[in-house]
Structure formats: C-alpha cells, structure tokens
Protein backbone atom coordinates (compact mmCIF):
# COMPACT_ATOMS: atom_id res chain seq x y z
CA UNK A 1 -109.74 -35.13 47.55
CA UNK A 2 -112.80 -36.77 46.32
CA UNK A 3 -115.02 -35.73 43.21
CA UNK A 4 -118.88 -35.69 42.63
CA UNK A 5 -120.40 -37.97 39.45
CA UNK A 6 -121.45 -34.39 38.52
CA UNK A 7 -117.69 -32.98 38.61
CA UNK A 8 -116.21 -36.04 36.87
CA UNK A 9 -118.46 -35.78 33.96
CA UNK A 10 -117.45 -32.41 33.56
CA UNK A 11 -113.98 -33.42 33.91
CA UNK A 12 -113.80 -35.76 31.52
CA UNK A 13 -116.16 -34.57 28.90
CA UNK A 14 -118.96 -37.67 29.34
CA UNK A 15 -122.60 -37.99 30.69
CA UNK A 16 -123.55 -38.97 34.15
CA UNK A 17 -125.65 -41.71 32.58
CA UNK A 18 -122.01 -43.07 30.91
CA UNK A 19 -120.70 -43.08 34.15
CA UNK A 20 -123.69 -44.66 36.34
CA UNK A 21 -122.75 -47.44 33.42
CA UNK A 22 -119.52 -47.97 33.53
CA UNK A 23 -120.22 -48.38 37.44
CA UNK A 24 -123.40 -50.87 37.16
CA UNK A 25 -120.70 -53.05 34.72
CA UNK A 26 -117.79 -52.78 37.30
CA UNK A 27 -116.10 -50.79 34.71
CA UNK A 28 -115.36 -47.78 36.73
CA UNK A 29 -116.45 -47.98 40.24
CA UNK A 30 -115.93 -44.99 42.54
CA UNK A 31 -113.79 -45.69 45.26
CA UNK A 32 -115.95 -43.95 47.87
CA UNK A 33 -119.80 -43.02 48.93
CA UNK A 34 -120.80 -39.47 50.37
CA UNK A 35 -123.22 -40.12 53.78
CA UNK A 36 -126.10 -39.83 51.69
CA UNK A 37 -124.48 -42.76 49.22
CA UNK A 38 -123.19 -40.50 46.52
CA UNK A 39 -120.54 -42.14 44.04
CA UNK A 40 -117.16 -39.85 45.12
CA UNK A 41 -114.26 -40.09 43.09
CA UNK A 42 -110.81 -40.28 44.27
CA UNK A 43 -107.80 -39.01 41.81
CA UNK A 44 -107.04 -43.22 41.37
CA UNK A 45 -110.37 -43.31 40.02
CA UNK A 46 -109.39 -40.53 37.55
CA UNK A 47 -106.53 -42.07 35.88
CA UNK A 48 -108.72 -45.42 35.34
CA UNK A 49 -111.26 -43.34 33.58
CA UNK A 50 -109.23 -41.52 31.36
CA UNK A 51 -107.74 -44.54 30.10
CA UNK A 52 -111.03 -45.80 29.45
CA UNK A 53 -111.94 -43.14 27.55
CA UNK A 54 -108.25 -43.32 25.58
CA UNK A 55 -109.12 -47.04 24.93
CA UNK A 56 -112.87 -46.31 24.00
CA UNK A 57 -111.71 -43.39 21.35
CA UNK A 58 -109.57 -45.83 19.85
CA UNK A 59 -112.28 -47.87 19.35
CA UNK A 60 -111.93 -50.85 21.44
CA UNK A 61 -115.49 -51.99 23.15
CA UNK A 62 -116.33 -52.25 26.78
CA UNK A 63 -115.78 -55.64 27.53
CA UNK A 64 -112.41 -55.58 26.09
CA UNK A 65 -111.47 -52.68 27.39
CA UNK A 66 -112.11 -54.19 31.00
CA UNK A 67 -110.27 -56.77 30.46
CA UNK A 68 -107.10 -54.88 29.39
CA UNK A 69 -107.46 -52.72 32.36
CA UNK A 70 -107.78 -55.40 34.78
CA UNK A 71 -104.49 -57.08 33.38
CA UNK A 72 -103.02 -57.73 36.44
CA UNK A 73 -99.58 -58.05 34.83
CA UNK A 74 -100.09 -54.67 33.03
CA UNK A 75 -98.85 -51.66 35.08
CA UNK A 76 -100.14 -47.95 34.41
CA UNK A 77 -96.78 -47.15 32.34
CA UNK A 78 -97.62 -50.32 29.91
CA UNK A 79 -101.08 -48.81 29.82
CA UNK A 80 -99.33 -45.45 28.26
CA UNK A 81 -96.94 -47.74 26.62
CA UNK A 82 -99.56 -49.04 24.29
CA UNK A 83 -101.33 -46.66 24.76
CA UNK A 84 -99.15 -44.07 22.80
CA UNK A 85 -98.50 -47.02 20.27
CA UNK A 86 -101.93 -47.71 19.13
CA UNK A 87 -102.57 -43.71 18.93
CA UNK A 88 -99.63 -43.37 16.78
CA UNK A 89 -101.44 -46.11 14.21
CA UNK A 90 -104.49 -44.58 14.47
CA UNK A 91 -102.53 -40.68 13.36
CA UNK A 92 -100.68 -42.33 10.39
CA UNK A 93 -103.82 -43.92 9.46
CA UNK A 94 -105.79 -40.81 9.57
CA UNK A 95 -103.02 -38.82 7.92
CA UNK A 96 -103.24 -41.57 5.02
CA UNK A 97 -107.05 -40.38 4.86
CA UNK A 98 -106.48 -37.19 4.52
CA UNK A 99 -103.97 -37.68 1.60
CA UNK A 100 -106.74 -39.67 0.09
CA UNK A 101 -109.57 -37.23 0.70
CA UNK A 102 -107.01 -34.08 -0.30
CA UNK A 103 -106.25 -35.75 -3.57
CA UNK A 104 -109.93 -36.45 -4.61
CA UNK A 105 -110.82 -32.79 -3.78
CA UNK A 106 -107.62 -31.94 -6.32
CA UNK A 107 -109.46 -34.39 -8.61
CA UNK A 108 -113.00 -32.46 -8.54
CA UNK A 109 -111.13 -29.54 -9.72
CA UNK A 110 -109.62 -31.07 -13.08
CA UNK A 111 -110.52 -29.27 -16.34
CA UNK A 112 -112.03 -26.07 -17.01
CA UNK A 113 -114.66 -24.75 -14.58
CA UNK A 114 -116.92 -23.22 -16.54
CA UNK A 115 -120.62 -24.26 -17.65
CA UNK A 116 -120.92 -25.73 -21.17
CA UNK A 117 -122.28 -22.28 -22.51
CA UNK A 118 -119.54 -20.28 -21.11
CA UNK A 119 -117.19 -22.83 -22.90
CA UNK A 120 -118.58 -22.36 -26.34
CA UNK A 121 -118.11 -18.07 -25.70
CA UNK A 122 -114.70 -18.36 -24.50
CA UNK A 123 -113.34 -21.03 -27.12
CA UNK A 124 -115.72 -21.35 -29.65
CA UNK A 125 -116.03 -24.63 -31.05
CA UNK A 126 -112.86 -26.07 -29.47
CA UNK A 127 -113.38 -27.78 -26.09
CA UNK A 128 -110.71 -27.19 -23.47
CA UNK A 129 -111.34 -30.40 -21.92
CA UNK A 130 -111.41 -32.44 -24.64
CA UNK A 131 -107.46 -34.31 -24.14
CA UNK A 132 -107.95 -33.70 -20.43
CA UNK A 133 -107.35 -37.55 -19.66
CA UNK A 134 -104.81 -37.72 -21.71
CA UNK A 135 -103.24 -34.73 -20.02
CA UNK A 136 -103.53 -35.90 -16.82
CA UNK A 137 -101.97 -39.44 -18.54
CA UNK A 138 -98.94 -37.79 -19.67
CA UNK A 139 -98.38 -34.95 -16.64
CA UNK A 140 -100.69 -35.88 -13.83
CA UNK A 141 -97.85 -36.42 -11.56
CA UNK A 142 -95.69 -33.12 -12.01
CA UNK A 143 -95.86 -30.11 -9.87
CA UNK A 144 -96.65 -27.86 -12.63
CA UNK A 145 -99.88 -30.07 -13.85
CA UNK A 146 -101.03 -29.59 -9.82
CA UNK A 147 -100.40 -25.73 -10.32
CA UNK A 148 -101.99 -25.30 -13.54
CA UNK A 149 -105.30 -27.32 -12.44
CA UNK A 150 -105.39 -25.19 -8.89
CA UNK A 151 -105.22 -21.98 -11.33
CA UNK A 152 -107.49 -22.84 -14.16
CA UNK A 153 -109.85 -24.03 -11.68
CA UNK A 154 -110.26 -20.92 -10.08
CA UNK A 155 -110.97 -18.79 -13.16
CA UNK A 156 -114.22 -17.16 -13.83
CA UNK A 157 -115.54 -16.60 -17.97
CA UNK A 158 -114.27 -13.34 -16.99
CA UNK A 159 -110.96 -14.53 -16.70
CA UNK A 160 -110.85 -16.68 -19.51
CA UNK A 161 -111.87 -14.08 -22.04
CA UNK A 162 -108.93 -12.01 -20.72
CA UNK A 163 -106.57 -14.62 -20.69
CA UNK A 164 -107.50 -15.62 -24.45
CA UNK A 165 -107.23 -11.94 -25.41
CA UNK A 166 -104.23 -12.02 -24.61
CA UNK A 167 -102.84 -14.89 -26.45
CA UNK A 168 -104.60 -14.20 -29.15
CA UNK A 169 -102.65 -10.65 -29.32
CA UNK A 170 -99.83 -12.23 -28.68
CA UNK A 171 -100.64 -14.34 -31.55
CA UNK A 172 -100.69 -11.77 -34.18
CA UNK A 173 -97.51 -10.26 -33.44
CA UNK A 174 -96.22 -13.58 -33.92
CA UNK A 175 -97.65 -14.05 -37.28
CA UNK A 176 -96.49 -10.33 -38.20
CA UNK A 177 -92.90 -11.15 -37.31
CA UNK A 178 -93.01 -14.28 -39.35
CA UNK A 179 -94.69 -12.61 -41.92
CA UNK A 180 -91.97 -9.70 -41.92
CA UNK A 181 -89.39 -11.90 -42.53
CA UNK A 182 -87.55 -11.74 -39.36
CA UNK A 183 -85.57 -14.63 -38.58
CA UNK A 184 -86.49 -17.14 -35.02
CA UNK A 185 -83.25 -15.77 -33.36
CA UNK A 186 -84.01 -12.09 -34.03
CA UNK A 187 -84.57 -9.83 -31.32
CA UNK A 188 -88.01 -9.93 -32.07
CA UNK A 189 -88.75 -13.10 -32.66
CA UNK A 190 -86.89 -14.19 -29.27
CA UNK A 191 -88.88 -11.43 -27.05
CA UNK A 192 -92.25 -13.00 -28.63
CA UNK A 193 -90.72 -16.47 -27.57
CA UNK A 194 -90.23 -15.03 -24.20
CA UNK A 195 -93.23 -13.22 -23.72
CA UNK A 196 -95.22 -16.78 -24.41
CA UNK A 197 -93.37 -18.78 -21.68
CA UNK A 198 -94.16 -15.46 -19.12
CA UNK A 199 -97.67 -15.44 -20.14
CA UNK A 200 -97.81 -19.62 -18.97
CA UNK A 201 -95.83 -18.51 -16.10
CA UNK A 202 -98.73 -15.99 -15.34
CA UNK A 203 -101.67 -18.27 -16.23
CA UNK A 204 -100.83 -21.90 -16.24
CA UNK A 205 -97.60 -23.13 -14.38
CA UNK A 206 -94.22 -21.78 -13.56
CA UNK A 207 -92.59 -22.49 -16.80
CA UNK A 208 -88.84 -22.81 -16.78
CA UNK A 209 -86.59 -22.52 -20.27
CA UNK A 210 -86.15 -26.16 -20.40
CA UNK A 211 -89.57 -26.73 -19.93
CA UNK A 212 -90.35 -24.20 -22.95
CA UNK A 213 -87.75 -26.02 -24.95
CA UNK A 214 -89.91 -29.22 -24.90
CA UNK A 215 -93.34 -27.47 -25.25
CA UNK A 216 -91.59 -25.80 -28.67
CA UNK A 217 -90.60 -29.43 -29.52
CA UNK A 218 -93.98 -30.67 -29.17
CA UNK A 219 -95.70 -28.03 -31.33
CA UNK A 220 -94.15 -29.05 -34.47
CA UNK A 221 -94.28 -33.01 -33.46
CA UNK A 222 -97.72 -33.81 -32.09
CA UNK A 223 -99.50 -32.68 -35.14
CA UNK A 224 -102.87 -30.96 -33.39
CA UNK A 225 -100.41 -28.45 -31.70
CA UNK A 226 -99.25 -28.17 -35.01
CA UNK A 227 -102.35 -27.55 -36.55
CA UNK A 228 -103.23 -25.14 -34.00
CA UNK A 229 -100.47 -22.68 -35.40
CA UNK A 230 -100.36 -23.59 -38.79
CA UNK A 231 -104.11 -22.71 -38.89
CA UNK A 232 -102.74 -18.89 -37.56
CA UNK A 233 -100.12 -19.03 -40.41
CA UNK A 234 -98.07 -21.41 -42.20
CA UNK A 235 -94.79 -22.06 -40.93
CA UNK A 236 -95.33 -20.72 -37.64
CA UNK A 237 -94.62 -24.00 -35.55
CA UNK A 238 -91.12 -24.59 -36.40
CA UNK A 239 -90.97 -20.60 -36.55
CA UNK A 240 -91.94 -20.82 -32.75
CA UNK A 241 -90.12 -23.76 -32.06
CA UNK A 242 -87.02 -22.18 -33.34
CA UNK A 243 -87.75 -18.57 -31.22
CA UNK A 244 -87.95 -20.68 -28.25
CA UNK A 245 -84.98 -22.61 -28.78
CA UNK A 246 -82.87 -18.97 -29.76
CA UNK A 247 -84.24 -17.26 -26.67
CA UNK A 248 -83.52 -20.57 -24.31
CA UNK A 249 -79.94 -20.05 -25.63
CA UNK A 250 -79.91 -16.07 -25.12
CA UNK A 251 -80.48 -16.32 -21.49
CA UNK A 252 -78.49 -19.58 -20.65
CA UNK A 253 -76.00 -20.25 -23.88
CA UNK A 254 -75.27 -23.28 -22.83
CA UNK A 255 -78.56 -24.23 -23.73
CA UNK A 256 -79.08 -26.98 -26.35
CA UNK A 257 -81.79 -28.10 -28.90
C-alpha cells in the first residue's frame, strides 16, 4: 500500500512543503510515482520519516541527520537503539528544568503577600518580612519552611486579620495565667502551650512537640523573640518556654528539655 504527500503529512503531523523538501535534498524520497507523477509513499518510506522527525525533535539538523540515516553500518534497531538513548537525555534534562523552573515559582511566593498598606493594617509597625532572608538562611531547606511559605502565600488581609486575632487572644490568656500565678506545668498553662503549637499547625506548618520544644528554646534565647513577649508581660518567655516544655512531657514523658 502506497500513501499520497497529502496522507503522509497528515500522518506524520508536517507540511507538504516539509516534505517536497526533504525530497528535493534526497532526505526522504518516495519510493514510487502515481501515472500522473505523484510522490507515493510506501510503509519503508514511513519508518525513514518518522525517524527523521525523532532525530529532528531532538534537535539534530538536516544534514546530520542524513548522514546518520544513511549509515550503512547502522541497522533500523541501532536507529531505536540511540534513538531511545538520546530521548532519555533529553527527559532527565527537561525534568532538571522543571525542578529549576518549580523552585523559582516556590521562590516568587516567599514572604507575605500582601501590598505594603495591607501590611501596616494587619501588623502595624512591625514588618513580617523583615528577617525573611534570614529565615530562609536558617530553614529554607525543611519541609515545614516549604509548607509555611505555600500557606502564608495564599492568605488574603482577610485572613491575616483573623489569624492575628487569634493569637492575639490567645495572647491574653497567656498573660492572665501568668499573671494568676499558675505555674508552666499547670493544667492551664500546658493547654495554652498546646493550643499555640495547634494554632502553627493550623496556620504555618505541621508543628510536632519536638519542634515546639526548640521554638520555646528560641523565645527566651534569640532576644527579639524575647522581646516580643516580654513586651506582652514580663516573664512570659521562660513562662512559655517552660509550658511548652511541661506539655511536650504530658503527652510523650519521655520527653526532655
């Protein structure tokens, strides 16, 4: 069975005009005429062209292409043969570009996405963004940094205000426990400590007990954490701290400072 120009283009997804081309250059040349001198193309014809076109996606140029195909030591199945190697470079090359491009969309979505104005009414004078490098310095690499920047980046002023209602109730009935003289490892004191690490779970990052344990380290040894609760009350770092660490050991006792 023989095919019309017309049929093979449609085959194979190409012009007429690439065809007539590859036949002026000897690149494809159809293996039969019609009466009225019609290029006809026999199923031999087929499997030349579609390796073309496999060595012309990959990138390689006419010339050279010709010349592989006209190898006369090369049979079809070392045609497929490197064929199938050359495509499998090209895949883990492409894959390696879409890591690349993947990460620098995850990179357009660090910090807060909100517009400078919408800042100042969520957080006042403090800017959420202002130890983002540094975040990214000291976390970029963990799975709960990559969760906490796809969820921040996805929340409206809307969301924010919620979110900082929240903590800032949350707040207060910290303070008042502190205040009241109830000790960190109270009852209390430890379902405040709790209720903090759920509300990161819910907003930030999945936030394990261990992982709480070093946050409460931190807010009584990097000193602007510390300042951020002192400024609620004094005392109430290490009075966290401590919660966390009593509530770490009330749901795992084996749990240590």
């Amino acid at each position: 069975m023989s095919h019309s120009v017309g049929q093979v283009a449609a085959f194979a997804g190409v012009t007429v005009r690439t065809l007539h081309h590859y036949d002026e250059i000897a690149l494809l040349t159809p293996s039969a005429r019609s009466h009225a001198g019609h290029r006809r193309y026999d199923d031999a014809d087929l499997d030349r062209l579609q390796r073309i076109l496999f060595y012309r996606e990959l990138g390689f140029p006419l010339d050279e292409v010709a010349v592989l195909l006209d190898d006369p030591d090369a049979d079809p199945r070392e045609h497929l043969r490197r064929q199938h190697e050359l495509l499998t470079v090209r895949i883990d090359r492409l894959q390696k570009m879409a890591a690349a491009v993947e990460h620098a969309m995850e990179a357009k979505k660090l910090g807060i996405n909100l517009t400078p104005e919408e800042k100042f009414e969520v957080f006042g004078d403090a800017d959420p963004d202002t130890y983002a490098d540094e975040v990214e310095r000291r976390w970029g690499g963990t799975q709960a940094y990559a969760q906490s920047q796809r969820r921040t980046a996805a929340y409206s002023k809307d969301d924010w205000l919620r979110i900082k209602a929240e903590e800032g109730g949350w707040g207060r009935r910290m303070v008042a426990a502190l205040r009241g003289g109830q000790g960190p490892a109270s009852d209390a004191a430890m379902d405040l400590a709790e209720e903090h690490r759920q509300q990161i779970c819910r907003f930030y990052y999945d936030c394990s007990y261990e992982i709480h344990t070093a946050l409460g380290e931190m807010y009584v040894t990097d000193e602007r954490f510390t300042a951020t609760y002192e400024a609620l009350a004094p005392g109430l770092a290490g009075f966290l701290r401590d919660a966390i660490v009593a509530n770490a050991r009330r749901q795992h006792p084996t749990t240590r400072e």
